[in-house]
N, C-alpha and C. Protein backbone atom coordinates (compact mmCIF):
# COMPACT_ATOMS: atom_id res chain seq x y z
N UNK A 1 -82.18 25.31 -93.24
CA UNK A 1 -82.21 25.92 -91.92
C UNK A 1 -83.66 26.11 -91.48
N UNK A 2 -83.69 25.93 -89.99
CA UNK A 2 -85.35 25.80 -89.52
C UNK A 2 -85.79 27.27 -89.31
N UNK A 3 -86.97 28.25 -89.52
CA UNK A 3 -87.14 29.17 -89.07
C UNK A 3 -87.38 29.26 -87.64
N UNK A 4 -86.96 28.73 -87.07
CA UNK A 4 -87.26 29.03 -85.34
C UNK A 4 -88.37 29.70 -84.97
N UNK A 5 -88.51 31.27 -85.38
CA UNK A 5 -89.57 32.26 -84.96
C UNK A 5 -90.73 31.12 -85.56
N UNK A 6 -90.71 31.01 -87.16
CA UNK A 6 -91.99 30.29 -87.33
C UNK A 6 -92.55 28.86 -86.34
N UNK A 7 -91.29 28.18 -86.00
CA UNK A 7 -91.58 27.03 -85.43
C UNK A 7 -92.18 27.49 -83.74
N UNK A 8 -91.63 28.25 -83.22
CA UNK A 8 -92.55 28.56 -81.60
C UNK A 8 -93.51 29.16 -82.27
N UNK A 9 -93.88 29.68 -83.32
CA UNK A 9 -94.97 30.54 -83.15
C UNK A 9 -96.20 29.37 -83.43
N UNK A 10 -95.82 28.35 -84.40
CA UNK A 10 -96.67 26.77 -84.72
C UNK A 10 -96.97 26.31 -83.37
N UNK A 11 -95.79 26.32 -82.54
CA UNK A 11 -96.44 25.54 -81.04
C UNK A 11 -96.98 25.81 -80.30
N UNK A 12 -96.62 27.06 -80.11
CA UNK A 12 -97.55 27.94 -79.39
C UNK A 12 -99.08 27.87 -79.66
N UNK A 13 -99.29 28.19 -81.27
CA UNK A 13 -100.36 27.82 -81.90
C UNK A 13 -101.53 26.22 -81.37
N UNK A 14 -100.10 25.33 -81.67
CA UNK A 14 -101.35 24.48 -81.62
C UNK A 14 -101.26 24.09 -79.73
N UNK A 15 -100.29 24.47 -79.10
CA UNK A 15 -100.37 24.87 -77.48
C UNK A 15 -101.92 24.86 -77.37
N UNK A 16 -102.14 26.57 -77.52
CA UNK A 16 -103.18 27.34 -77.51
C UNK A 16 -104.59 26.68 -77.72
N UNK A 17 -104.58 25.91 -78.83
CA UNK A 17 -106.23 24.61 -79.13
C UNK A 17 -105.83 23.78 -79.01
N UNK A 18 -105.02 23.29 -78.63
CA UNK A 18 -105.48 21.65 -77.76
C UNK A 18 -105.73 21.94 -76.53
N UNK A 19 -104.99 22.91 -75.84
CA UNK A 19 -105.57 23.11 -73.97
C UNK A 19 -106.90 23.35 -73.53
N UNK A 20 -107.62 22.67 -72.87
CA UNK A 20 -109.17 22.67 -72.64
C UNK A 20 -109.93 22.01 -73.98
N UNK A 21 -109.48 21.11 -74.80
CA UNK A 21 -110.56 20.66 -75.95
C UNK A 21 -109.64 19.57 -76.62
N UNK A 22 -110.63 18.89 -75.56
CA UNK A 22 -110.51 17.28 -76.48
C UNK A 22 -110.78 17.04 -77.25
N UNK A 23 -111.70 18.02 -78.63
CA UNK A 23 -112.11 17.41 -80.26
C UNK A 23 -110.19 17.49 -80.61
N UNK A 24 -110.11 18.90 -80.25
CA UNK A 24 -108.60 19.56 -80.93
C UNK A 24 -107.41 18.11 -80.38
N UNK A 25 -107.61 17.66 -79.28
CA UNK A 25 -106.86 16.55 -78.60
C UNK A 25 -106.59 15.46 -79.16
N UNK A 26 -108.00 15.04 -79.66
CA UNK A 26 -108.29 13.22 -80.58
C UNK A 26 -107.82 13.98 -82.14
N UNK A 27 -107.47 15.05 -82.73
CA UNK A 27 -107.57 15.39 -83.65
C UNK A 27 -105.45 15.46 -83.72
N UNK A 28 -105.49 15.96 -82.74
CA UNK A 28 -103.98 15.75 -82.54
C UNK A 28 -103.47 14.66 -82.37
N UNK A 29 -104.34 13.60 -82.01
CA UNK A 29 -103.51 11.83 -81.67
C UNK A 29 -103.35 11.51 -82.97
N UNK A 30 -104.65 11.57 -84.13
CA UNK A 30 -104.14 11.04 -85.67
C UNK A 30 -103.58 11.92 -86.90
N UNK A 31 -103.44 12.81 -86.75
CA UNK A 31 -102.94 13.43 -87.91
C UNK A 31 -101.36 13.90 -87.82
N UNK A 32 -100.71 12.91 -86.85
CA UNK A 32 -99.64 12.91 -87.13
C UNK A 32 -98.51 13.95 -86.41
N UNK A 33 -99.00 15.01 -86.47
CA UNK A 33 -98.17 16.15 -85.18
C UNK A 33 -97.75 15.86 -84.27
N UNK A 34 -97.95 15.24 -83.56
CA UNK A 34 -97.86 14.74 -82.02
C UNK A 34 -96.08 14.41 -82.59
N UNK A 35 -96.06 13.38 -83.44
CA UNK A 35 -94.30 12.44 -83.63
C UNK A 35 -93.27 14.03 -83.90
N UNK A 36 -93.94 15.00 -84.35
CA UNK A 36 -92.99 16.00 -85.03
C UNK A 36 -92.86 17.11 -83.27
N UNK A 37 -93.80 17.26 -83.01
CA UNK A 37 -93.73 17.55 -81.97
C UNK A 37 -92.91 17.36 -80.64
N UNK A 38 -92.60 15.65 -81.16
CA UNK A 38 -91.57 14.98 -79.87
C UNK A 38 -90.11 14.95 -80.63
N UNK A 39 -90.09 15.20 -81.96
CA UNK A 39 -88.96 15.64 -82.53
C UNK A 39 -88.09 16.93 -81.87
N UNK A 40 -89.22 17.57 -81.89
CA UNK A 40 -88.83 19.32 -81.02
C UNK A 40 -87.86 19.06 -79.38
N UNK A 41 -88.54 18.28 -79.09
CA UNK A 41 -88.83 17.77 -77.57
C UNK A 41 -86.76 17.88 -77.55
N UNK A 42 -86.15 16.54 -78.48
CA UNK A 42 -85.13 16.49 -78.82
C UNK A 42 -84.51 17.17 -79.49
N UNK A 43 -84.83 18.15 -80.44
CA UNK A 43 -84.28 18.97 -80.98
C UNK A 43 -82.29 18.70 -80.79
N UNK A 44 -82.21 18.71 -82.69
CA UNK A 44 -80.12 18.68 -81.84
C UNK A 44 -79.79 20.01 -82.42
N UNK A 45 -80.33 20.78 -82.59
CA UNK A 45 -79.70 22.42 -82.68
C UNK A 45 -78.82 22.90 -81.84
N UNK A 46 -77.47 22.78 -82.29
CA UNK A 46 -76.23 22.64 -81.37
C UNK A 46 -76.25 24.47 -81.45
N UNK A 47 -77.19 25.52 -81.45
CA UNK A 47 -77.16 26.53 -81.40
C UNK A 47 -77.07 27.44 -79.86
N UNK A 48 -76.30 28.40 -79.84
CA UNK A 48 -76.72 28.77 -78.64
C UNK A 48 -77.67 29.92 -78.24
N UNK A 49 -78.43 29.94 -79.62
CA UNK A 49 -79.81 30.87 -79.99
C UNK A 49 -80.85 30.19 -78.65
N UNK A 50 -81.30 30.96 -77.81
CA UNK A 50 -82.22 30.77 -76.64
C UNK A 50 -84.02 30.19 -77.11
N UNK A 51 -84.13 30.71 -78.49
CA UNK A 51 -85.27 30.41 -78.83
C UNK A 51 -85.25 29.10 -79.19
N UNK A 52 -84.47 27.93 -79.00
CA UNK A 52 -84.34 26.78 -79.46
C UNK A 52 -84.76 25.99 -78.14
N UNK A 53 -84.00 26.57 -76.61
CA UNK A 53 -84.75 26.08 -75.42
C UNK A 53 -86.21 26.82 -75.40
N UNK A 54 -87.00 27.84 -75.88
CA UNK A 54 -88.01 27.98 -75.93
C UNK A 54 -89.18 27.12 -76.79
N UNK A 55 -88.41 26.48 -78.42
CA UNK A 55 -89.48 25.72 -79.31
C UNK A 55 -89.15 24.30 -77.98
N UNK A 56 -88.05 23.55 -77.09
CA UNK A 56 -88.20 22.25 -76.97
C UNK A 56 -88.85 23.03 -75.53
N UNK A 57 -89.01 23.99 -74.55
CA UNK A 57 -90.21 24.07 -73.73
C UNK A 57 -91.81 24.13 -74.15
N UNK A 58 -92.06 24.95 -75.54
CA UNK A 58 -93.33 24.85 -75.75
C UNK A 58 -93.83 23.49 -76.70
N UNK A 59 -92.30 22.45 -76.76
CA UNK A 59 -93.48 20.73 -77.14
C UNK A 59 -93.65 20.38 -75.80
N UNK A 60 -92.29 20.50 -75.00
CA UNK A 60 -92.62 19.41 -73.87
C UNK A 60 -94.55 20.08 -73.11
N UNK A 61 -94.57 21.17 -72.98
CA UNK A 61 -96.39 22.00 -72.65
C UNK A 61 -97.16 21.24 -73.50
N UNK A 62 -97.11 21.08 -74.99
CA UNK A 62 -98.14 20.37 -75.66
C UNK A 62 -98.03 19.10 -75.40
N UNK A 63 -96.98 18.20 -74.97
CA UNK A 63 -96.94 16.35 -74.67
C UNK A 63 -98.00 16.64 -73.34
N UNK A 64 -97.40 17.91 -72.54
CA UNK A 64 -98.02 17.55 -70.86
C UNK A 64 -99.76 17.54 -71.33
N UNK A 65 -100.14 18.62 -72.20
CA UNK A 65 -101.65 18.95 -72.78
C UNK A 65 -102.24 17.58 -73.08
N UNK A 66 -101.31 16.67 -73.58
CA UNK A 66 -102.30 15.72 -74.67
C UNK A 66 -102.44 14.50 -73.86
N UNK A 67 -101.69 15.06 -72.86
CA UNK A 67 -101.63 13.79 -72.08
C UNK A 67 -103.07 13.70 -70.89
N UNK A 68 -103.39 14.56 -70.95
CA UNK A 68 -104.60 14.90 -70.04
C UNK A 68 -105.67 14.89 -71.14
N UNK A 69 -106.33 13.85 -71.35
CA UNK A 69 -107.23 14.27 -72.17
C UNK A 69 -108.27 13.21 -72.63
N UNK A 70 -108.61 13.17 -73.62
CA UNK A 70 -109.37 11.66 -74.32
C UNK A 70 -108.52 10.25 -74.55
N UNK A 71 -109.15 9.61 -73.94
CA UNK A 71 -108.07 8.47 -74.01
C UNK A 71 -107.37 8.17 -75.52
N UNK A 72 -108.03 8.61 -76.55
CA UNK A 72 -107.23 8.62 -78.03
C UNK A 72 -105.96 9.36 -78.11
N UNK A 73 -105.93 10.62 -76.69
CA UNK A 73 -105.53 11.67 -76.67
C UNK A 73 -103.76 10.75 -75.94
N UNK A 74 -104.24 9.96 -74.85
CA UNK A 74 -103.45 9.43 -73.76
C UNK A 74 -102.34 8.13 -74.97
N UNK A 75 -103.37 7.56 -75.48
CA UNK A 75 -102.94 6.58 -76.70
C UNK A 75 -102.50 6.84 -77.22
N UNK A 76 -101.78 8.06 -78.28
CA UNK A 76 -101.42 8.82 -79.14
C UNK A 76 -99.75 9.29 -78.17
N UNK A 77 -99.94 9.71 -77.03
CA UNK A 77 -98.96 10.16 -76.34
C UNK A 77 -97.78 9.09 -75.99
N UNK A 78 -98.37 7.72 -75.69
CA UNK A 78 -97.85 7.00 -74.96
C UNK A 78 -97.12 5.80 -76.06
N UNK A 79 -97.96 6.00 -77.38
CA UNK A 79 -97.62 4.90 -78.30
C UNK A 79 -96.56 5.74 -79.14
N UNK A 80 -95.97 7.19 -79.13
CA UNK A 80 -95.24 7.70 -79.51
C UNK A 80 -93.85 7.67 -78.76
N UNK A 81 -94.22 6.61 -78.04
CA UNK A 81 -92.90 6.67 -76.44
C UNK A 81 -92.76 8.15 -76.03
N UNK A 82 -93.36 9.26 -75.80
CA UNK A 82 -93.35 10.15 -75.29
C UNK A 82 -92.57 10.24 -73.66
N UNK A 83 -92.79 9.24 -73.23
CA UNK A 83 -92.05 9.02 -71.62
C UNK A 83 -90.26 9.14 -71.78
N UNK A 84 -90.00 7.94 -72.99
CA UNK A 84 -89.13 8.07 -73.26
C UNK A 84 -88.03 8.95 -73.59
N UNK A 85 -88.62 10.09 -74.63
CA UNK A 85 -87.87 10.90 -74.94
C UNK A 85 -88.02 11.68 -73.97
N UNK A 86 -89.20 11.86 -73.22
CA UNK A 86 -88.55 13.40 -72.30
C UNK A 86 -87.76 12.75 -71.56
N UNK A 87 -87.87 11.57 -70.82
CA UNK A 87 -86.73 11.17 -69.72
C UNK A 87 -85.04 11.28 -70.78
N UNK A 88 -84.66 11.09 -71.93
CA UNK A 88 -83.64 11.34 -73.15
C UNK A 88 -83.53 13.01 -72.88
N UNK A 89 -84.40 13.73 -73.06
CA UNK A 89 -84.10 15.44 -73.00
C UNK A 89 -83.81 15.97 -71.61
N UNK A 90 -83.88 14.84 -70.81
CA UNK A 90 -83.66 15.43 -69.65
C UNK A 90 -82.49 15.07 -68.76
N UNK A 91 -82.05 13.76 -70.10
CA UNK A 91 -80.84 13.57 -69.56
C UNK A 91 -79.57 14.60 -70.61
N UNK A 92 -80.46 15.51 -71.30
CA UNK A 92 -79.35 16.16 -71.85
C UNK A 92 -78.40 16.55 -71.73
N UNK A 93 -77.22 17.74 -72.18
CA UNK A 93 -76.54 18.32 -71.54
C UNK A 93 -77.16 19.52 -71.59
N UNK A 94 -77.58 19.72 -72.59
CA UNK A 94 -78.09 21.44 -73.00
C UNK A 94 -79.01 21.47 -71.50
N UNK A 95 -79.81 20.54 -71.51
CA UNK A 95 -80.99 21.21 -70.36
C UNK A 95 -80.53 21.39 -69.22
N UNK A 96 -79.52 20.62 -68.75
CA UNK A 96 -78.74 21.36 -67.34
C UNK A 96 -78.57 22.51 -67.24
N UNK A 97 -78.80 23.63 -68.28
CA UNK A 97 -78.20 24.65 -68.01
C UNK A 97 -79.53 25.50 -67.99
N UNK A 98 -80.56 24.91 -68.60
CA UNK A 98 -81.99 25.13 -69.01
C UNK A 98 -82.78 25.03 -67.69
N UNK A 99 -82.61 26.01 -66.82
CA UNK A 99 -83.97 25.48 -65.61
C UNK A 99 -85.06 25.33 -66.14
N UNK A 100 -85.55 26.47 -66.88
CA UNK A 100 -87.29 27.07 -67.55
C UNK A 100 -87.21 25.29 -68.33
N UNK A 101 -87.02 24.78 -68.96
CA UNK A 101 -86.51 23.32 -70.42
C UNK A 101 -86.96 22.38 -69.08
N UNK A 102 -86.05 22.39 -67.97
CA UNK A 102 -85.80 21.04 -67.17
C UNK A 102 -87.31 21.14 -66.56
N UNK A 103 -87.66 22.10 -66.02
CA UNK A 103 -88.83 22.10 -65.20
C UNK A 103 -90.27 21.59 -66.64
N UNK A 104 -90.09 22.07 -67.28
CA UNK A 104 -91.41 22.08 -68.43
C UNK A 104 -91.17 20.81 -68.97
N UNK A 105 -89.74 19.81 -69.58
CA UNK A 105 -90.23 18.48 -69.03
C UNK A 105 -90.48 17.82 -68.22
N UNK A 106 -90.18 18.17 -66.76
CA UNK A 106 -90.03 17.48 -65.51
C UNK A 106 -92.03 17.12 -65.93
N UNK A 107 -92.42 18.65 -65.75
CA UNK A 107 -93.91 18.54 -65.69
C UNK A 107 -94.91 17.66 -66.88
N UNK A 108 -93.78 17.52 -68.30
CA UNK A 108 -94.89 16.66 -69.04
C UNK A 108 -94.17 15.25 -68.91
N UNK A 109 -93.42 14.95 -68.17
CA UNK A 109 -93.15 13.36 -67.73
C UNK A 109 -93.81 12.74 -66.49
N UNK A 110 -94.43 14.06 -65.67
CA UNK A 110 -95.29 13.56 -64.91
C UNK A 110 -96.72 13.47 -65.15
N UNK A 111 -97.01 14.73 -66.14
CA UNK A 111 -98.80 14.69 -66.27
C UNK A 111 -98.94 13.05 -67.30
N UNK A 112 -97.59 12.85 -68.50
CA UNK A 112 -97.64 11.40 -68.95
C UNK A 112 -97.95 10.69 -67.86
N UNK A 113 -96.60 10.40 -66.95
CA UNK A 113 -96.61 9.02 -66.04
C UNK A 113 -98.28 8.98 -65.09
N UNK A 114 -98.71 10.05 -64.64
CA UNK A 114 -100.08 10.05 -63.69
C UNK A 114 -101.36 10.09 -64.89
N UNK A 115 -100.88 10.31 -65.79
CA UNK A 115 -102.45 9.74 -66.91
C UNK A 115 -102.07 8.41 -66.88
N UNK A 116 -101.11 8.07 -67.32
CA UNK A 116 -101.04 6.95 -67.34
C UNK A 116 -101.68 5.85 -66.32
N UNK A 117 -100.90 6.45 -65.05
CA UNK A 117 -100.97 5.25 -63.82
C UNK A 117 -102.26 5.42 -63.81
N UNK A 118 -103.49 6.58 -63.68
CA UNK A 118 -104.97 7.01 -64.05
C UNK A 118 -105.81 5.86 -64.67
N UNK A 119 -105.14 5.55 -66.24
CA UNK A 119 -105.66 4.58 -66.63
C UNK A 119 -106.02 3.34 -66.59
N UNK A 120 -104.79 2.70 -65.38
CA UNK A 120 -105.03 1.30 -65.16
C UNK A 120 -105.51 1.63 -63.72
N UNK A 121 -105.97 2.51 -62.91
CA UNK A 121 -106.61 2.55 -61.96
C UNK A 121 -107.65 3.14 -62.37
N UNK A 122 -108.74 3.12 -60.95
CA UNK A 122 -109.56 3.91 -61.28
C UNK A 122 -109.41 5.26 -61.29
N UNK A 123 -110.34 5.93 -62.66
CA UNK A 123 -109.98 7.49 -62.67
C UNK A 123 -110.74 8.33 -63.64
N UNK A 124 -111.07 9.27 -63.94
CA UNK A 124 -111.77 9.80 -65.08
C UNK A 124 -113.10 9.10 -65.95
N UNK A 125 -112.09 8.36 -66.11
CA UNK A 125 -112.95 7.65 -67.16
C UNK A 125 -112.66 6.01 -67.25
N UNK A 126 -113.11 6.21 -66.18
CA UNK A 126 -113.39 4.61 -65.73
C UNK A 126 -113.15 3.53 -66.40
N UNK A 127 -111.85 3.24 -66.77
CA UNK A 127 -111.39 2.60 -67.41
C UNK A 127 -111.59 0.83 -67.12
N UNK A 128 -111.53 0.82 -65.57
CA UNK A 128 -111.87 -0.65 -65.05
C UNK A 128 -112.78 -1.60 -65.47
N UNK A 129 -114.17 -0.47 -66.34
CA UNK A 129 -115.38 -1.55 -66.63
C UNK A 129 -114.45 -2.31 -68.00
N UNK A 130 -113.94 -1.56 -68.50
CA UNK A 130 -113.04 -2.23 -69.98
C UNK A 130 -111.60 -2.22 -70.00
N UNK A 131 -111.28 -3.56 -68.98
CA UNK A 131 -109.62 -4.04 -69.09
C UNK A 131 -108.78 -4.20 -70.25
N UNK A 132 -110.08 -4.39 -71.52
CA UNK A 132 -109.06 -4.30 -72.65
C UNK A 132 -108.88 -3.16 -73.68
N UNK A 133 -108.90 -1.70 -72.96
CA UNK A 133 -109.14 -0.50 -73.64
C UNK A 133 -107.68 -0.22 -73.93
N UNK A 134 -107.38 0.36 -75.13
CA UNK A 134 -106.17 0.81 -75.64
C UNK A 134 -104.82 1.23 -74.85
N UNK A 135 -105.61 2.21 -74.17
CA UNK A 135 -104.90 3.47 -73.28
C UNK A 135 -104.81 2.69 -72.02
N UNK A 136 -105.18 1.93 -71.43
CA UNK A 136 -105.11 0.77 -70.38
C UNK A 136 -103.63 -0.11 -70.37
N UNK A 137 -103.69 -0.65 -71.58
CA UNK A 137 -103.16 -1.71 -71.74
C UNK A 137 -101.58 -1.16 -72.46
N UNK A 138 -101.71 -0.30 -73.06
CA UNK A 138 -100.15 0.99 -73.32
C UNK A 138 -99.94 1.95 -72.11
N UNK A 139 -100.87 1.96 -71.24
CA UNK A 139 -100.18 2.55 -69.93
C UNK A 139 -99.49 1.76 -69.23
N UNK A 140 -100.31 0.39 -68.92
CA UNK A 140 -99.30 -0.69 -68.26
C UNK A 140 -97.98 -0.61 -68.98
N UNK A 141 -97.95 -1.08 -70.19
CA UNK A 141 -96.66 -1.35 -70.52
C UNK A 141 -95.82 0.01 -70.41
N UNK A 142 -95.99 0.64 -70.84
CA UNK A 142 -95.34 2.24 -70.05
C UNK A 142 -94.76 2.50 -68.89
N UNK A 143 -95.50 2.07 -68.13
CA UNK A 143 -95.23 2.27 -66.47
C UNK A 143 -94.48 1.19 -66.25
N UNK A 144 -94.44 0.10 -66.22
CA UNK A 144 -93.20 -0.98 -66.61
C UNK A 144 -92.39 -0.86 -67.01
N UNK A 145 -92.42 -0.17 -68.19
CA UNK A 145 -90.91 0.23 -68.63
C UNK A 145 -89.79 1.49 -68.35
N UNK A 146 -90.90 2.38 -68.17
CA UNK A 146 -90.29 3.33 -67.31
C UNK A 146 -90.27 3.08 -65.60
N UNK A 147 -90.64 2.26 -65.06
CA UNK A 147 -90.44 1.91 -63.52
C UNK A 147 -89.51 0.78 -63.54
N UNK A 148 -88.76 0.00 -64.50
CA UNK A 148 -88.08 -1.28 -64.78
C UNK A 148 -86.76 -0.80 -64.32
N UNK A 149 -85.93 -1.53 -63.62
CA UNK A 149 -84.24 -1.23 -63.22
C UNK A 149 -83.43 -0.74 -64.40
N UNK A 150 -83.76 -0.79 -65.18
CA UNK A 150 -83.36 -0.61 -66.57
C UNK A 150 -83.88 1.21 -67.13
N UNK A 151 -85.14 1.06 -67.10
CA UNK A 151 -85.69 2.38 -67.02
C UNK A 151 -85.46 3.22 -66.00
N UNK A 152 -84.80 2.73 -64.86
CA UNK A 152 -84.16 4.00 -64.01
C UNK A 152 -83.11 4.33 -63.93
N UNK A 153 -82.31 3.16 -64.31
CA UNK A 153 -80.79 3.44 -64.31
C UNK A 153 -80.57 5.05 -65.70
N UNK A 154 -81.23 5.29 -65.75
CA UNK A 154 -81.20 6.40 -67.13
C UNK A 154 -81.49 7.77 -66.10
N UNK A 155 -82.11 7.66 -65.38
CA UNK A 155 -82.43 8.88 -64.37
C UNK A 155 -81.24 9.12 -63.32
């Protein structure tokens, strides 16, 4: 059985240092958190304990965090299919009932999709001088697949 209290109090945690600091950001793309994190996102805790829509609101806050950030940060987000699963949690059933859940992914499927579209335009960090940068070239395919007839028929 998961401790719940311990698990929001972890997200919250790492919430808290990744927001405003991109070392904490690129540090979060490789060591692996980020995939456990989008685990949360889905969470199947068929519980009707409220703190369970609170641990899958405080990943979907840390996907929206990492997604704004160092492009290792954007790379890390996007190569985890992060788009994917929140558009999956949002086709839940649980979150229909979840406004606070629906709204807090609504918001990290958009700060994803607009880093994204960011990257292959101009934006931040000027991605245009280098067409063949990581976060460039996994945003395209991203935005393709989530803009594809296929990728909407799910919305």
């Amino acid at each position: 059985m998961v401790d719940a209290n311990a698990t929001l109090e972890t997200l919250r945690g790492i919430k808290n240092t990744i927001i405003g600091n991109p070392t904490q950001k690129k540090e979060l793309a490789t060591d692996g958190t980020l995939s456990r994190v989008l685990d949360w996102v889905n969470a199947s805790e068929q519980t009707g304990d409220p703190i369970f829509e609170l641990i899958r609101t405080e990943a979907a806050h840390i996907i929206a965090a990492q997604a704004y950030g160092p492009p290792e940060a954007l790379v890390s987000v996007l190569e985890a299919q992060a788009p994917q699963a929140l558009v999956t949690a949002l086709k839940d059933e649980r979150t229909q009932g979840a406004p606070r859940l629906a709204l807090a992914l609504t918001r990290a499927l958009r700060a994803v999709l607009s880093a994204a579209a960011e990257a292959i335009g101009t934006g931040r960090w000027r991605f245009l001088r280098d067409p063949t940068h990581p976060a460039r070239m996994e945003a395209r395919l991203v935005l393709e697949d989530m803009f594809s007839s296929e990728g909407l028929d799910v919305i």
